[in-house]
C-alpha atoms as a PDB file:
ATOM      1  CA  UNK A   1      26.045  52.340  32.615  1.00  0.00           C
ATOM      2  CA  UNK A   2      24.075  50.782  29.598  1.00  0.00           C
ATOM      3  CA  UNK A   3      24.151  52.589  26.999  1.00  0.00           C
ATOM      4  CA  UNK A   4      20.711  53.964  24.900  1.00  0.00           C
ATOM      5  CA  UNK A   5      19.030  51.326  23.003  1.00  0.00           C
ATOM      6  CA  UNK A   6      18.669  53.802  19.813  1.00  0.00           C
ATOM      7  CA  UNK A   7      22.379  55.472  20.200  1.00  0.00           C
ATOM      8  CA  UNK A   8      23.260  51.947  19.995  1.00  0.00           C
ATOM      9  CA  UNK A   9      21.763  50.678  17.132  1.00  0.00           C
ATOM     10  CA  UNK A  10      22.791  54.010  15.425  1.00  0.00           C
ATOM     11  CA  UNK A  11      26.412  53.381  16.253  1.00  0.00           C
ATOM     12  CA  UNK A  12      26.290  49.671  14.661  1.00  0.00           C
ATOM     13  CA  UNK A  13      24.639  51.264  11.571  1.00  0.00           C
ATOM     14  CA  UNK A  14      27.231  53.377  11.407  1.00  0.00           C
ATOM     15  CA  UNK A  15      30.310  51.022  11.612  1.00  0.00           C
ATOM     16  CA  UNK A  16      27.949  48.476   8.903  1.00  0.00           C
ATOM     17  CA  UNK A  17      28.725  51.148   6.572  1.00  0.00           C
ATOM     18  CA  UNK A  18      31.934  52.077   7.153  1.00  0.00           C
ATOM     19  CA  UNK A  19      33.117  48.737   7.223  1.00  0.00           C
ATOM     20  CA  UNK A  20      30.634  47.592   4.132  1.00  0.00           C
ATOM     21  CA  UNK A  21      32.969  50.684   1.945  1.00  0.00           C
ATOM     22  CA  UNK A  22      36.585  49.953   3.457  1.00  0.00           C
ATOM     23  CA  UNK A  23      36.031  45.927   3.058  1.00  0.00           C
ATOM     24  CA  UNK A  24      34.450  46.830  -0.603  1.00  0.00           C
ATOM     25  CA  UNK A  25      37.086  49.307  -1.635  1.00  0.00           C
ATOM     26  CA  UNK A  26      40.248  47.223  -0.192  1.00  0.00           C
ATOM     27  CA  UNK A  27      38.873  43.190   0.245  1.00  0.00           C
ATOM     28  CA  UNK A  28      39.340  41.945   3.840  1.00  0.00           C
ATOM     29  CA  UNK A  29      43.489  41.810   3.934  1.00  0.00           C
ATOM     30  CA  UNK A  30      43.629  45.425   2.786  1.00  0.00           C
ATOM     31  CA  UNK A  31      41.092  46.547   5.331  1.00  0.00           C
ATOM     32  CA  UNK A  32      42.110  48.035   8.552  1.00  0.00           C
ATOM     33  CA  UNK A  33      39.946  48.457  11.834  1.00  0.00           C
ATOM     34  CA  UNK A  34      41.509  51.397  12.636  1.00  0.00           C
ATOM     35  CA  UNK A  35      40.522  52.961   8.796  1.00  0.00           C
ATOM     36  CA  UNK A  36      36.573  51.535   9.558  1.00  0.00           C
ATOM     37  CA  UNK A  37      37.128  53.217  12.878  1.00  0.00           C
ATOM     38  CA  UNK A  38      37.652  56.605  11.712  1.00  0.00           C
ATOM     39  CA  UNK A  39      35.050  56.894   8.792  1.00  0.00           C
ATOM     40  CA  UNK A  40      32.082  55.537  11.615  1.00  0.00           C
ATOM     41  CA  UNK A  41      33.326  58.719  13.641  1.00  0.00           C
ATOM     42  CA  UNK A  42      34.158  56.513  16.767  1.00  0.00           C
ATOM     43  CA  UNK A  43      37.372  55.216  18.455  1.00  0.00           C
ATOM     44  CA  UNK A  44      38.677  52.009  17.707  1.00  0.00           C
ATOM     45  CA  UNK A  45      38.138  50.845  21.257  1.00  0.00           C
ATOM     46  CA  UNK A  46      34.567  51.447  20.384  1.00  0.00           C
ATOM     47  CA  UNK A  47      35.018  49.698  17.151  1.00  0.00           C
ATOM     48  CA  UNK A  48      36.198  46.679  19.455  1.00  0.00           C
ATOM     49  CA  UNK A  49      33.497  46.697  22.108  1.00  0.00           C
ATOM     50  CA  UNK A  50      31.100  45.872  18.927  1.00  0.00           C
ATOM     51  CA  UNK A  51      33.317  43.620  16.744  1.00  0.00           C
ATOM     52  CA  UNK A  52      35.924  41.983  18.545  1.00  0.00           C
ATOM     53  CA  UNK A  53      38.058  41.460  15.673  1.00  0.00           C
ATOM     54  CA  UNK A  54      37.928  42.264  12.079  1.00  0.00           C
ATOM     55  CA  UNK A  55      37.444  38.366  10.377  1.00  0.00           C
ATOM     56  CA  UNK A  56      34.208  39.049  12.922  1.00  0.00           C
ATOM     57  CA  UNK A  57      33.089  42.210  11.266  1.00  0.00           C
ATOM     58  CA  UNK A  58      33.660  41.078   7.936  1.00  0.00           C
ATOM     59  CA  UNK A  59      31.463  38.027   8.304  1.00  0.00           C
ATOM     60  CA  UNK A  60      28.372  40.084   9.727  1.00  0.00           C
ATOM     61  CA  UNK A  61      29.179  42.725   6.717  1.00  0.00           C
ATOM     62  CA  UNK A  62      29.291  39.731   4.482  1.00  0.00           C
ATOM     63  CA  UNK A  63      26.208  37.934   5.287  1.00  0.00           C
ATOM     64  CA  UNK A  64      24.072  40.884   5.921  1.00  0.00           C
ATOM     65  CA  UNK A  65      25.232  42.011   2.323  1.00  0.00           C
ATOM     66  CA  UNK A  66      23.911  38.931   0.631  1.00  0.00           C
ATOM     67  CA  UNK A  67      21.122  38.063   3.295  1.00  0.00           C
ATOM     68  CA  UNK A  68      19.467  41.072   1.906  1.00  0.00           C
ATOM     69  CA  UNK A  69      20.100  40.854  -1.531  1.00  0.00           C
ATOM     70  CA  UNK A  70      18.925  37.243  -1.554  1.00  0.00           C
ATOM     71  CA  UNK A  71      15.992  37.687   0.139  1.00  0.00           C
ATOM     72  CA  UNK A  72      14.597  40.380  -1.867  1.00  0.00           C
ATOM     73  CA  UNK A  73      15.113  37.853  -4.700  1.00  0.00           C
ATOM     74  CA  UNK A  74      12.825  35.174  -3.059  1.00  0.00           C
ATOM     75  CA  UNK A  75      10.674  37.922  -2.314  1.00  0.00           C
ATOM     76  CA  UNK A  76      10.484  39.012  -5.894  1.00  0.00           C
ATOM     77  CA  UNK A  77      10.207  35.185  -7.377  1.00  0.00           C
ATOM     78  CA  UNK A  78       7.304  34.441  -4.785  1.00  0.00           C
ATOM     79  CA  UNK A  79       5.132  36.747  -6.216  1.00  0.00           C
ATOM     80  CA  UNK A  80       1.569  35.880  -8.039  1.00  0.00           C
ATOM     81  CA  UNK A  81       2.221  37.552 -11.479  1.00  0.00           C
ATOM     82  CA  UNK A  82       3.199  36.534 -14.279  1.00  0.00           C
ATOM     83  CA  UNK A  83       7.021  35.135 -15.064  1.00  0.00           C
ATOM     84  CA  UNK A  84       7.701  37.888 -18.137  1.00  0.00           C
ATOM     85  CA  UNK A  85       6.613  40.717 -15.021  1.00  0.00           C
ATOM     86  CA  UNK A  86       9.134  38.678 -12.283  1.00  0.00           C
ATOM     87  CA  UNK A  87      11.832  39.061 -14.858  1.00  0.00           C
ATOM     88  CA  UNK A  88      11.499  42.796 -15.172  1.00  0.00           C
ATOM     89  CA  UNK A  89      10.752  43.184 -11.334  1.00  0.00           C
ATOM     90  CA  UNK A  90      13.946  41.068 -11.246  1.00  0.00           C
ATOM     91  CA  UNK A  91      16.141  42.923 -13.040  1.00  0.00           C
ATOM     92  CA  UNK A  92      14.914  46.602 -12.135  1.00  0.00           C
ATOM     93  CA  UNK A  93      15.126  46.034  -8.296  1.00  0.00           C
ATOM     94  CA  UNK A  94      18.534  43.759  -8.907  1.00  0.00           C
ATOM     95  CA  UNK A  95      20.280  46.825 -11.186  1.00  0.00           C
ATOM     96  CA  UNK A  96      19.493  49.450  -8.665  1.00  0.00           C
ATOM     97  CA  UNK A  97      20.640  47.324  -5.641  1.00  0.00           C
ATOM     98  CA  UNK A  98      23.939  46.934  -7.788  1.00  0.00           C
ATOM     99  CA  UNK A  99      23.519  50.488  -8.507  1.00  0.00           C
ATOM    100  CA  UNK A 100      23.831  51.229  -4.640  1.00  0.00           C
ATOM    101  CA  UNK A 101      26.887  48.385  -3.902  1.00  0.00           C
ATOM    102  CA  UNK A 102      29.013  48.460  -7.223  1.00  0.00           C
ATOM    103  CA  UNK A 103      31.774  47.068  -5.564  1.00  0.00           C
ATOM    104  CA  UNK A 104      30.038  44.152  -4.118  1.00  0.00           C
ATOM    105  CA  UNK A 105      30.524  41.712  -7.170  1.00  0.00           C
ATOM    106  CA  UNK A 106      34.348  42.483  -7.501  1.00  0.00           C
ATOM    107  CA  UNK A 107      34.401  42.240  -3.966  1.00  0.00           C
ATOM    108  CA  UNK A 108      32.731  38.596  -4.111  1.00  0.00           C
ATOM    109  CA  UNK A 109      34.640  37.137  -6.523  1.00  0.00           C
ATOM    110  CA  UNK A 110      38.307  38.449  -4.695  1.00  0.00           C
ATOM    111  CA  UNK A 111      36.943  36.964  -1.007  1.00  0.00           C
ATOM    112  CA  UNK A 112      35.738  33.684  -2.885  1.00  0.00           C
ATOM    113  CA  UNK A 113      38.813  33.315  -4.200  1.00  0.00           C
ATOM    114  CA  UNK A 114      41.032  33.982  -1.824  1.00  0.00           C
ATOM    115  CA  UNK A 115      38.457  31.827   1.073  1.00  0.00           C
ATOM    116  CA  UNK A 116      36.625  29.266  -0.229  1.00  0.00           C
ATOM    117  CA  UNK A 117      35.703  28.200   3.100  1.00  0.00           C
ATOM    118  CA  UNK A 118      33.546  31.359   2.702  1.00  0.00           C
ATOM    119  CA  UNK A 119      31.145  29.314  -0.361  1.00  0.00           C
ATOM    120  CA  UNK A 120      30.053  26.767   2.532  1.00  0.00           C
ATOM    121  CA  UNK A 121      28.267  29.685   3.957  1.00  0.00           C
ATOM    122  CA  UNK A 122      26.699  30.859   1.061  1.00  0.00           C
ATOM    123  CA  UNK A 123      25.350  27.506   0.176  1.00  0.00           C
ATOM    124  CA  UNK A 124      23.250  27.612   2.913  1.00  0.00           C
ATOM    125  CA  UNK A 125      21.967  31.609   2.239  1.00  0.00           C
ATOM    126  CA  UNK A 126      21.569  31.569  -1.369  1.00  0.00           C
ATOM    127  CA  UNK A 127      19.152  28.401  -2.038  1.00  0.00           C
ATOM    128  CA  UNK A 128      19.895  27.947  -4.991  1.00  0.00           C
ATOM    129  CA  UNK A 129      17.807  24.629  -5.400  1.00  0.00           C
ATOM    130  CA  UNK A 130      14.858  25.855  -3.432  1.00  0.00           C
ATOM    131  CA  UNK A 131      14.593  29.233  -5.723  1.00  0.00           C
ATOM    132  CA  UNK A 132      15.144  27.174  -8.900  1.00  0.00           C
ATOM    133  CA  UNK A 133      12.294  24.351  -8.103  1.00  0.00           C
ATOM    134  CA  UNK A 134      10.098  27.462  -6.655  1.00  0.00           C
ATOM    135  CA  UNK A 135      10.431  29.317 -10.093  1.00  0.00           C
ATOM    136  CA  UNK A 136       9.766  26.169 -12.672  1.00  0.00           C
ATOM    137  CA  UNK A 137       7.251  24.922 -10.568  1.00  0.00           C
ATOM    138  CA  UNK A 138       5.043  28.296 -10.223  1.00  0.00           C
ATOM    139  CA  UNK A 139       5.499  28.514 -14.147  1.00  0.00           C
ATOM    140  CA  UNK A 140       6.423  25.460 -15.690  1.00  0.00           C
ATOM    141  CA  UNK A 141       3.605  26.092 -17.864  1.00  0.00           C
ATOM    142  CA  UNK A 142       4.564  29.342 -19.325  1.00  0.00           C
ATOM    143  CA  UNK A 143       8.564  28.420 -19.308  1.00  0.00           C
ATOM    144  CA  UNK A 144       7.260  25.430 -21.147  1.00  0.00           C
ATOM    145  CA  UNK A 145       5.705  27.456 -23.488  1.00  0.00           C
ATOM    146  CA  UNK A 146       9.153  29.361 -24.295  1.00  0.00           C
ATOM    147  CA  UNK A 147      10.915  25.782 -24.742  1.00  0.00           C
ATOM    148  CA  UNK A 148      12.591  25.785 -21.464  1.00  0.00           C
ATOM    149  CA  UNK A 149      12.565  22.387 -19.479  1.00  0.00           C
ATOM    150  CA  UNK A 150      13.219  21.862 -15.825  1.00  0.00           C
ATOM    151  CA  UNK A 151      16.937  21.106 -17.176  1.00  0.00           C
ATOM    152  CA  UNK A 152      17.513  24.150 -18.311  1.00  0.00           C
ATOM    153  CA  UNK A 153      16.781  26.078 -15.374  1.00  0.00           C
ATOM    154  CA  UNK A 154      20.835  26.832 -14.637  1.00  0.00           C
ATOM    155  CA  UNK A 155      21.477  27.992 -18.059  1.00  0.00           C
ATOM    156  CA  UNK A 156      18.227  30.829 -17.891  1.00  0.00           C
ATOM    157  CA  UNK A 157      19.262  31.771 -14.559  1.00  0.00           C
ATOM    158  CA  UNK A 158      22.431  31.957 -14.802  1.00  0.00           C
ATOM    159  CA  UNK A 159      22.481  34.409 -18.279  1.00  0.00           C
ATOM    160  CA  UNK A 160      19.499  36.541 -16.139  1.00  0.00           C
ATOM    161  CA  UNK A 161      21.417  37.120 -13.373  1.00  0.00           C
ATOM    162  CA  UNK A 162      24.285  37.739 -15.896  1.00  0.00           C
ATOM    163  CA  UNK A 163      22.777  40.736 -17.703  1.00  0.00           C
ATOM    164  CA  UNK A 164      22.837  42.891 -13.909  1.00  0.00           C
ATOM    165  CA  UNK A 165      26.017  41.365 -12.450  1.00  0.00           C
ATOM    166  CA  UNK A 166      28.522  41.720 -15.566  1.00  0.00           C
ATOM    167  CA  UNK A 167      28.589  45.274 -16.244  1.00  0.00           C
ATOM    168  CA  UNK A 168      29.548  45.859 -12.809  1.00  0.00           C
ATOM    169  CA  UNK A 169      32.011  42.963 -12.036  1.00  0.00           C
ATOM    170  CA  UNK A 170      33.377  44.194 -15.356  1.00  0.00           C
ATOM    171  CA  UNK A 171      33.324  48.261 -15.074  1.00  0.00           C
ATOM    172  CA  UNK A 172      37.070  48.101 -15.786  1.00  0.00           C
ATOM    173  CA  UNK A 173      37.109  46.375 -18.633  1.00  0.00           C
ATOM    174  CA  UNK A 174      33.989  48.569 -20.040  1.00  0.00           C
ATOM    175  CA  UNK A 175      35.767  51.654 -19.149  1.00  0.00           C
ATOM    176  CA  UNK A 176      38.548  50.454 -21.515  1.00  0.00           C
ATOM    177  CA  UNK A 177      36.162  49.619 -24.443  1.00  0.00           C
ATOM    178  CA  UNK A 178      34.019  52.864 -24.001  1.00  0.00           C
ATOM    179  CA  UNK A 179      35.582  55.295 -21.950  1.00  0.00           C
ATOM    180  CA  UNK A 180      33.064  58.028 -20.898  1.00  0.00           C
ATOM    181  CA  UNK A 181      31.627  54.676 -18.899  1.00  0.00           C
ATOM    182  CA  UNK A 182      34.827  56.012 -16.498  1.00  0.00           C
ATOM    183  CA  UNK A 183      31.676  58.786 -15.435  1.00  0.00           C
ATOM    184  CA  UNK A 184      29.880  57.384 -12.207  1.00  0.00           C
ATOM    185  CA  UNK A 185      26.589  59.336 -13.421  1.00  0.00           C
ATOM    186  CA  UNK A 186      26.853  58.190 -17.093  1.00  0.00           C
ATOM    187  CA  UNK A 187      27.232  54.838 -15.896  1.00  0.00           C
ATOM    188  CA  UNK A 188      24.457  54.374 -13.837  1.00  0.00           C
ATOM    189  CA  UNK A 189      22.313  55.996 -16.513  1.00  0.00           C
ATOM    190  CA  UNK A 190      23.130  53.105 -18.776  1.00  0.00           C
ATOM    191  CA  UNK A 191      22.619  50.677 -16.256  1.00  0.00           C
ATOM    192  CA  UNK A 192      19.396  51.901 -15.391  1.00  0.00           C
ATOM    193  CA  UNK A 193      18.223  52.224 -19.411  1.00  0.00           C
ATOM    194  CA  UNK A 194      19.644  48.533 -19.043  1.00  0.00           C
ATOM    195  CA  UNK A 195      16.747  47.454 -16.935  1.00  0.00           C
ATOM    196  CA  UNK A 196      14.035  47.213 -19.522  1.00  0.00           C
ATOM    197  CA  UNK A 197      16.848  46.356 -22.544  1.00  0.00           C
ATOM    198  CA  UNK A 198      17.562  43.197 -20.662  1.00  0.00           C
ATOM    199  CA  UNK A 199      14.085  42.489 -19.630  1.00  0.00           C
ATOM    200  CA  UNK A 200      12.817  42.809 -23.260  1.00  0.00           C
ATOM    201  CA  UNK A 201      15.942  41.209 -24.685  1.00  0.00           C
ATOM    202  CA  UNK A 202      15.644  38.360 -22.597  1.00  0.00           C
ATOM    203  CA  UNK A 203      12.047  37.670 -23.374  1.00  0.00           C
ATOM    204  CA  UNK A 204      12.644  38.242 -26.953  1.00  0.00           C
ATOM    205  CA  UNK A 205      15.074  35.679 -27.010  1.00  0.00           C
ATOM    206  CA  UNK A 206      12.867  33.324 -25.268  1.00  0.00           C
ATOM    207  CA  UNK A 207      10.291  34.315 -27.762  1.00  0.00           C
ATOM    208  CA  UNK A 208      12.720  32.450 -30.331  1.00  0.00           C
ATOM    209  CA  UNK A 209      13.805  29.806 -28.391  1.00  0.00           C
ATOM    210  CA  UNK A 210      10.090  28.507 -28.582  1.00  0.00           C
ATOM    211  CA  UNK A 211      10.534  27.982 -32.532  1.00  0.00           C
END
């Protein structure tokens, strides 16, 4: 009997997130099908008939993770406005993604670690040359302007990318220095006030870079 087209694709959705919190919460040695399993509501015969093993459920949680992170990026970069607006677009739609996966950036840096095999992947997702040349290239003029040359494209994308990934990959240590960051709904509040703090900060800093 085959089963419903829609059932189906509700049932995968399902597992994604189960398996997108239990690989987050516990990296991919902690995780256990049978845990996955039981927070998608289904057997883990079920589980099975989807993902025959767990290093094969990990990679489609993986790459769908990033796929869709990095593509929103491209998306955001590709734009026809103004480099000062991609930057804020950037950062606001980059926060509340983090916002909605906190985990993810610990959960990077632990699987990187651990599998470097997993980086030759990522290579290939991420783009990082294409999405670099596509940036300078569409503003050159204005980054110009600011004092930034094609050569130091790594060092302004890697402190903007910086100013939304830190806090999270470093919630522990924030906690420590300020704890009533410990409160999930505090947090996010200051992450999302953080969206136009970075934005202008960044610029601002730009602003002087030019002199």
């Amino acid at each position: 009997m085959t089963r419903p087209a829609t059932s189906d694709n509700q049932t995968r959705q399902r597992i994604f997130r189960a398996a997108a919190e239990v690989f987050e919460e516990k990296g991919y040695t902690g995780a256990r099908m049978q845990e996955i399993a039981d927070r998608a509501g289904i057997n883990k015969a079920l589980l099975h008939y989807y993902y025959s093993s767990k290093e094969q459920l990990f990679m489609a949680v993986f790459h769908v993770l990033l796929k869709k992170m990095f593509e929103k990026i491209f998306s955001i970069f590709s734009e026809e406005i103004s480099f000062k607006e991609k930057l804020k677009k950037f950062l606001e739609e980059h926060i509340e993604f983090m916002i909605k996966n906190p985990k993810l950036p610990i959960f990077l840096l632990n699987e990187l670690s651990q599998n470097p095999a997993l980086a030759e992947g990522l290579k290939e997702m991420i783009n990082y040359g294409e999405l670099r040349d596509m940036i300078y290239t569409r503003h050159a003029k204005e980054l110009k302007g600011y004092g930034i040359k094609k050569n130091d494209m790594p060092q302004l994308m890697v402190t903007v990318v910086s100013f939304s990934i830190f806090p999270f990959a470093a919630r522990d240590m924030i906690k420590i220095m300020m704890p009533e960051m410990g409160d999930t709904k505090k947090f996010n509040t200051y992450m999302r006030e953080r969206k136009s703090f970075a934005s202008d900060f960044i610029m601002a800093a730009l602003k002087h870079h030019k002199k």
